[in-house]
C-alpha atoms as a PDB file:
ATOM      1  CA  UNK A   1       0.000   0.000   0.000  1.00  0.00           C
ATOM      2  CA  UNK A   2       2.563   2.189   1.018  1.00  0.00           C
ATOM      3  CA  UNK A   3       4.952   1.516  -1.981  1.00  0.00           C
ATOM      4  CA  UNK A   4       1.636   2.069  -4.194  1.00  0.00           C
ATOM      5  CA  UNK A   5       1.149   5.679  -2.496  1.00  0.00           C
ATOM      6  CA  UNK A   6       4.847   6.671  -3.071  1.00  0.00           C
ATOM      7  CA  UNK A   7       4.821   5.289  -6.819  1.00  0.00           C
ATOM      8  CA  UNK A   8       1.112   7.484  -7.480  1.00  0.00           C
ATOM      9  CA  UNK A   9       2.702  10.226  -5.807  1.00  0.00           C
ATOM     10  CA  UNK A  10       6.150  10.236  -7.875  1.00  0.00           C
ATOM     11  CA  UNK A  11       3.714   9.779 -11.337  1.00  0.00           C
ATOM     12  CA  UNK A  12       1.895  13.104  -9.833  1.00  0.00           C
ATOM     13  CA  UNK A  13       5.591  14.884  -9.271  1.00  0.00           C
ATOM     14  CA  UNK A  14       6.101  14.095 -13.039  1.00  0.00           C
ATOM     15  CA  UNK A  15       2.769  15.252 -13.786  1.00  0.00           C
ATOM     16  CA  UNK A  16       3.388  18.711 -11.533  1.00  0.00           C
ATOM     17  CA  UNK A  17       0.475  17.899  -9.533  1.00  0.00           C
ATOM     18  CA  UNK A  18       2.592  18.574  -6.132  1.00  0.00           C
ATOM     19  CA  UNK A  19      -0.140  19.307  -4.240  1.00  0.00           C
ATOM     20  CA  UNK A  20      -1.729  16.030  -4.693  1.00  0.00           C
ATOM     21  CA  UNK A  21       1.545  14.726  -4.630  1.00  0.00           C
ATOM     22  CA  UNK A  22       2.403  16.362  -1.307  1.00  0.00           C
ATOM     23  CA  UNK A  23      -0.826  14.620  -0.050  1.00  0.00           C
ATOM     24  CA  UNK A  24       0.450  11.178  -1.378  1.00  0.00           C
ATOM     25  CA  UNK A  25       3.506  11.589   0.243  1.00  0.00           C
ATOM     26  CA  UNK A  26       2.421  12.801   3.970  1.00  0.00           C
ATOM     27  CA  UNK A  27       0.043   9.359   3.860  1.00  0.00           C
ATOM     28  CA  UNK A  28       2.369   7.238   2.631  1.00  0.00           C
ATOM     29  CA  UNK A  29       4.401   8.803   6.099  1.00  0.00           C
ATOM     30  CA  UNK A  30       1.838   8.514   8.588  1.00  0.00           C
ATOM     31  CA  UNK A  31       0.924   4.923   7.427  1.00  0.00           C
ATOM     32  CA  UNK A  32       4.514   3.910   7.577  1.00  0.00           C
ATOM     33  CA  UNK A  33       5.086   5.851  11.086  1.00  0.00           C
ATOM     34  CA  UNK A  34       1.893   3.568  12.594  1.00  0.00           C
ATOM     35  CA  UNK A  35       3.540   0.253  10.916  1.00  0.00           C
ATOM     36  CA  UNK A  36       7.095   0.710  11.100  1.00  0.00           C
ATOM     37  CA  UNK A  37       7.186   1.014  15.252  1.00  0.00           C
ATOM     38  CA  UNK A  38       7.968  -2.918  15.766  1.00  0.00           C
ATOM     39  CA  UNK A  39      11.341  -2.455  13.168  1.00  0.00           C
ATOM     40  CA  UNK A  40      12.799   1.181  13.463  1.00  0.00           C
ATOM     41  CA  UNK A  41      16.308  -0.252  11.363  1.00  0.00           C
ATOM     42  CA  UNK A  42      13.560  -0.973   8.365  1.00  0.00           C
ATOM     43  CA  UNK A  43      11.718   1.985   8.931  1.00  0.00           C
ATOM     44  CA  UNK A  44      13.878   4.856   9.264  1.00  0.00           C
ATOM     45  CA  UNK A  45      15.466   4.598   5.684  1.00  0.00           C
ATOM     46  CA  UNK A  46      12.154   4.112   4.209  1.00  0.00           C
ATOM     47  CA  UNK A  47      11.316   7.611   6.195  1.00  0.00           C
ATOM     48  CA  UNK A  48      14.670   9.551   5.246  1.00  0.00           C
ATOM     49  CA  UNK A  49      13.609   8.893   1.434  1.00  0.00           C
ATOM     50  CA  UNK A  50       9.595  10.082   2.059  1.00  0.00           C
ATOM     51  CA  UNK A  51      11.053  13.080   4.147  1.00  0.00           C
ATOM     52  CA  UNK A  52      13.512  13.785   1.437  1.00  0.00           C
ATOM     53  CA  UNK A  53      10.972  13.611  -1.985  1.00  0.00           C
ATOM     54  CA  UNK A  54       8.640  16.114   0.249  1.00  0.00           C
ATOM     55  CA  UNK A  55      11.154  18.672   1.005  1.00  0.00           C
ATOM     56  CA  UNK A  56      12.198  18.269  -2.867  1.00  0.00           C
ATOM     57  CA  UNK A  57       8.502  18.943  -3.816  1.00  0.00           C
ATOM     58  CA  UNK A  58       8.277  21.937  -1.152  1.00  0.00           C
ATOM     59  CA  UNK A  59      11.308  22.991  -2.180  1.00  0.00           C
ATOM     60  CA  UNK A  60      10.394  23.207  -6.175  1.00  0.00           C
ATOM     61  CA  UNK A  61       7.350  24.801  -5.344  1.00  0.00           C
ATOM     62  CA  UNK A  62       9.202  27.913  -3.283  1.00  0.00           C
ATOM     63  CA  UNK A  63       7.913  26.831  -0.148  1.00  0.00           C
ATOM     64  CA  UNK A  64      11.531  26.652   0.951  1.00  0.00           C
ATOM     65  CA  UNK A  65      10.827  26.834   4.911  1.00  0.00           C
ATOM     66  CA  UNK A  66       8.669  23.839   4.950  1.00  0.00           C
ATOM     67  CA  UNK A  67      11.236  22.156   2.988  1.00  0.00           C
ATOM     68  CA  UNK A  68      14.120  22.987   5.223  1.00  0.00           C
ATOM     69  CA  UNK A  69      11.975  21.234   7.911  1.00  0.00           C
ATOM     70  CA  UNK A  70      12.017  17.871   5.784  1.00  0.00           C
ATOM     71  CA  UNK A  71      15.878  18.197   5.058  1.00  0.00           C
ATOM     72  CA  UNK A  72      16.025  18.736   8.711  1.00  0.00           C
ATOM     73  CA  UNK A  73      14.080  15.831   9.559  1.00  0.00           C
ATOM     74  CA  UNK A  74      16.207  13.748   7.098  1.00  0.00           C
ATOM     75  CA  UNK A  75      19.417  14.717   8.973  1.00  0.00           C
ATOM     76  CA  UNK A  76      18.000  14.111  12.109  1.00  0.00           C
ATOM     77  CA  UNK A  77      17.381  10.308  11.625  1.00  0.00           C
ATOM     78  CA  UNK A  78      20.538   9.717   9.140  1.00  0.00           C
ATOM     79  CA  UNK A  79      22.301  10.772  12.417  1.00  0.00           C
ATOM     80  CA  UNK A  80      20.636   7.907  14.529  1.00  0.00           C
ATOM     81  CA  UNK A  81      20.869   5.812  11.503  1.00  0.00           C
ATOM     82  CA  UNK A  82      24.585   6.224  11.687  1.00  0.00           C
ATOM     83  CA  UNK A  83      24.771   5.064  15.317  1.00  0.00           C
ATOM     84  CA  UNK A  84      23.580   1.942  14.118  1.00  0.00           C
ATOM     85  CA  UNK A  85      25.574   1.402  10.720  1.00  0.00           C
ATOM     86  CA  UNK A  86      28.119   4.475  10.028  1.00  0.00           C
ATOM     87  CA  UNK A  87      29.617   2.744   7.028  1.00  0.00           C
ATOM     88  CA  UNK A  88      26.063   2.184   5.431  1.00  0.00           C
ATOM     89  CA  UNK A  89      24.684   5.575   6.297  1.00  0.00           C
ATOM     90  CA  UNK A  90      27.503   8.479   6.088  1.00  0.00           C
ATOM     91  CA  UNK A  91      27.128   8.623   2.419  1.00  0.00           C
ATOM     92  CA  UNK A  92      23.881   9.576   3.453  1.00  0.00           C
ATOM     93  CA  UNK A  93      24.047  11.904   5.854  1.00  0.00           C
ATOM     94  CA  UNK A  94      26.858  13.667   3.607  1.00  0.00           C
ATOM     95  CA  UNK A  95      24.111  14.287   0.683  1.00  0.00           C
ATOM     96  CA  UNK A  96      21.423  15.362   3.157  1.00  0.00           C
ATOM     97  CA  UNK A  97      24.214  18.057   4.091  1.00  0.00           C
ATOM     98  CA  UNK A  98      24.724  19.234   0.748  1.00  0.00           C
ATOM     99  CA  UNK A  99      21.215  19.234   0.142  1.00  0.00           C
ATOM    100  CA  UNK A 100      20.452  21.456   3.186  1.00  0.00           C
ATOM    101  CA  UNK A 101      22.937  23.408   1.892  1.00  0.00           C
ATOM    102  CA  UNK A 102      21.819  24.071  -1.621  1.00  0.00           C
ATOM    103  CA  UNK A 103      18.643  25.287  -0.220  1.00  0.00           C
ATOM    104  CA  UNK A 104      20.578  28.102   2.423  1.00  0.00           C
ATOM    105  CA  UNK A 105      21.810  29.334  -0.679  1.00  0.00           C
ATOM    106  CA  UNK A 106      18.778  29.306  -2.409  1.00  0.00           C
ATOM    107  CA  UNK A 107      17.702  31.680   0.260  1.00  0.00           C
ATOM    108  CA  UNK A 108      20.838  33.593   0.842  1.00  0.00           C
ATOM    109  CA  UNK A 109      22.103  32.276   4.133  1.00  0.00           C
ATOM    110  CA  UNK A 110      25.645  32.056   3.814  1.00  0.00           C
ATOM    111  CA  UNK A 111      26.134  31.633   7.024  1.00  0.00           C
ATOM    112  CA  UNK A 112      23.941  28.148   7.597  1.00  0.00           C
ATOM    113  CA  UNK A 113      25.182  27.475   3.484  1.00  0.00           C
ATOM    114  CA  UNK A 114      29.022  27.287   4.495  1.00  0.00           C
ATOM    115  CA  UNK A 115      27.843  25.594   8.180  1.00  0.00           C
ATOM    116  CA  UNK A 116      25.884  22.648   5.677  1.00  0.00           C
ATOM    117  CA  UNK A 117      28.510  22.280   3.126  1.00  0.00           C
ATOM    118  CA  UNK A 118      31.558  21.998   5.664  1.00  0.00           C
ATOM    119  CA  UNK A 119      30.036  19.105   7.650  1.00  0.00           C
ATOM    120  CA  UNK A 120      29.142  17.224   4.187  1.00  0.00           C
ATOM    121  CA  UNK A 121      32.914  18.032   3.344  1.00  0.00           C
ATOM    122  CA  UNK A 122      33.738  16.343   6.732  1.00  0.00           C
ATOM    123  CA  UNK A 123      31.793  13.321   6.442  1.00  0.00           C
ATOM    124  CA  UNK A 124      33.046  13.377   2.338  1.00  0.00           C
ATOM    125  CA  UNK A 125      36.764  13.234   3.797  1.00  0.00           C
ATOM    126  CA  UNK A 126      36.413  10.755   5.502  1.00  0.00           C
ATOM    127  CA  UNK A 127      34.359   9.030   3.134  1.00  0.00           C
ATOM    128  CA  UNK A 128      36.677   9.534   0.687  1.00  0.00           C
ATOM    129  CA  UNK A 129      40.033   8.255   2.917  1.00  0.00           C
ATOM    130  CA  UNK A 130      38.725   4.496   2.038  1.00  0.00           C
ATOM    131  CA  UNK A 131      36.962   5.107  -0.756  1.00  0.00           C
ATOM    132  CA  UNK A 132      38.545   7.858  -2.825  1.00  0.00           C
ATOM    133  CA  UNK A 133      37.319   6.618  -6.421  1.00  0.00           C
ATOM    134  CA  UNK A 134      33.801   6.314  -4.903  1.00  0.00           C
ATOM    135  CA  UNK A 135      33.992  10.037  -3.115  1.00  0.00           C
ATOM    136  CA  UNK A 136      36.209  12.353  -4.211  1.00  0.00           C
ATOM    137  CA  UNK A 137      34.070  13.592  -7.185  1.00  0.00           C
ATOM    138  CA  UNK A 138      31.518  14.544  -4.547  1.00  0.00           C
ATOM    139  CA  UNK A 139      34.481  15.834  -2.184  1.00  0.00           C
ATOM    140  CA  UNK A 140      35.648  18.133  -4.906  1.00  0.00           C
ATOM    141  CA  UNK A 141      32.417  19.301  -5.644  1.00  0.00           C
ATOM    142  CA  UNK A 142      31.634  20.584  -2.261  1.00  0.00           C
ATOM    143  CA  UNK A 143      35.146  22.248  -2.311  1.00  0.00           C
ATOM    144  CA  UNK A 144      34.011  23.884  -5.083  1.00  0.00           C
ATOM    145  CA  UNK A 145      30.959  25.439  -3.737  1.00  0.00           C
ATOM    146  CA  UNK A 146      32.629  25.846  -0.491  1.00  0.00           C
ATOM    147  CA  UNK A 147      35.267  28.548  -2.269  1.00  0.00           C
ATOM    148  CA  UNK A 148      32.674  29.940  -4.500  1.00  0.00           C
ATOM    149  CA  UNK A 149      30.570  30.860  -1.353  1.00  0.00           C
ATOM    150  CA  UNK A 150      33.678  32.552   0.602  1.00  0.00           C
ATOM    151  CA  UNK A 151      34.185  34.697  -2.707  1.00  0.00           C
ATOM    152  CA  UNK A 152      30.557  36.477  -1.994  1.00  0.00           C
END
């Protein structure tokens, strides 16, 4: 059912229907909140990538406060998701950093921009230590902003 709501609700983001798309999305949440309290490992992911699409389809539509509240939720459980399987989830966190960060900039807060980007660029360092073919493109990247920012 769940998996149904999410699949309707992507066809709707093609579509540009994001308010029925939005109201896909916030079901397909509260039905997997009320299911998913017996196994919280199976759950959470399933919630960082529902949290995630929402704040993308807040975000598109210039409702970029309400999105920063999805990022935010996003980073909040890719942090406990960490404490239960860094190697699996850092990559993770990492892009939920950058994506945070995109969206300061969208709204001019260099500030909270530079504060996003540096802790992806953290978590991308060390990322990239063991995996450097696998990370560095994304490493580089964030550099990259990173310098462009400090030239404002």
């Amino acid at each position: 059912m769940i998996n149904l709501q999410i699949r309707v609700g992507d066809l709707y983001n093609r579509l540009k229907n994001f308010h029925k798309t939005k109201e896909l999305y916030k079901e397909a949440i509260k039905n997997e909140e009320n299911l998913g309290q017996e196994n919280l490992v199976e759950t959470l992911p399933f919630l960082v990538k529902l949290y995630n699409k929402l704040g993308k389809v807040y975000s598109i539509t210039g409702k970029l406060e309400k999105a920063e509240k999805y990022y935010l939720e996003v980073i909040r459980i890719n942090i406990e998701l960490i404490k239960i399987n860094p190697d699996n989830f850092k990559p993770y966190l990492a892009r939920s950093y950058n994506t945070l960060g995109a969206l300061y900039l969208e709204l001019n807060d260099y500030d909270r921009t530079i504060e996003a980007y540096k802790k992806a660029e953290k978590l991308l360092i060390e990322l990239a230590k063991n995996e450097p073919y696998k990370y560095s493109k994304y490493l580089s990247s964030t550099q990259r902003i990173l310098e462009n920012i400090s030239k404002k």
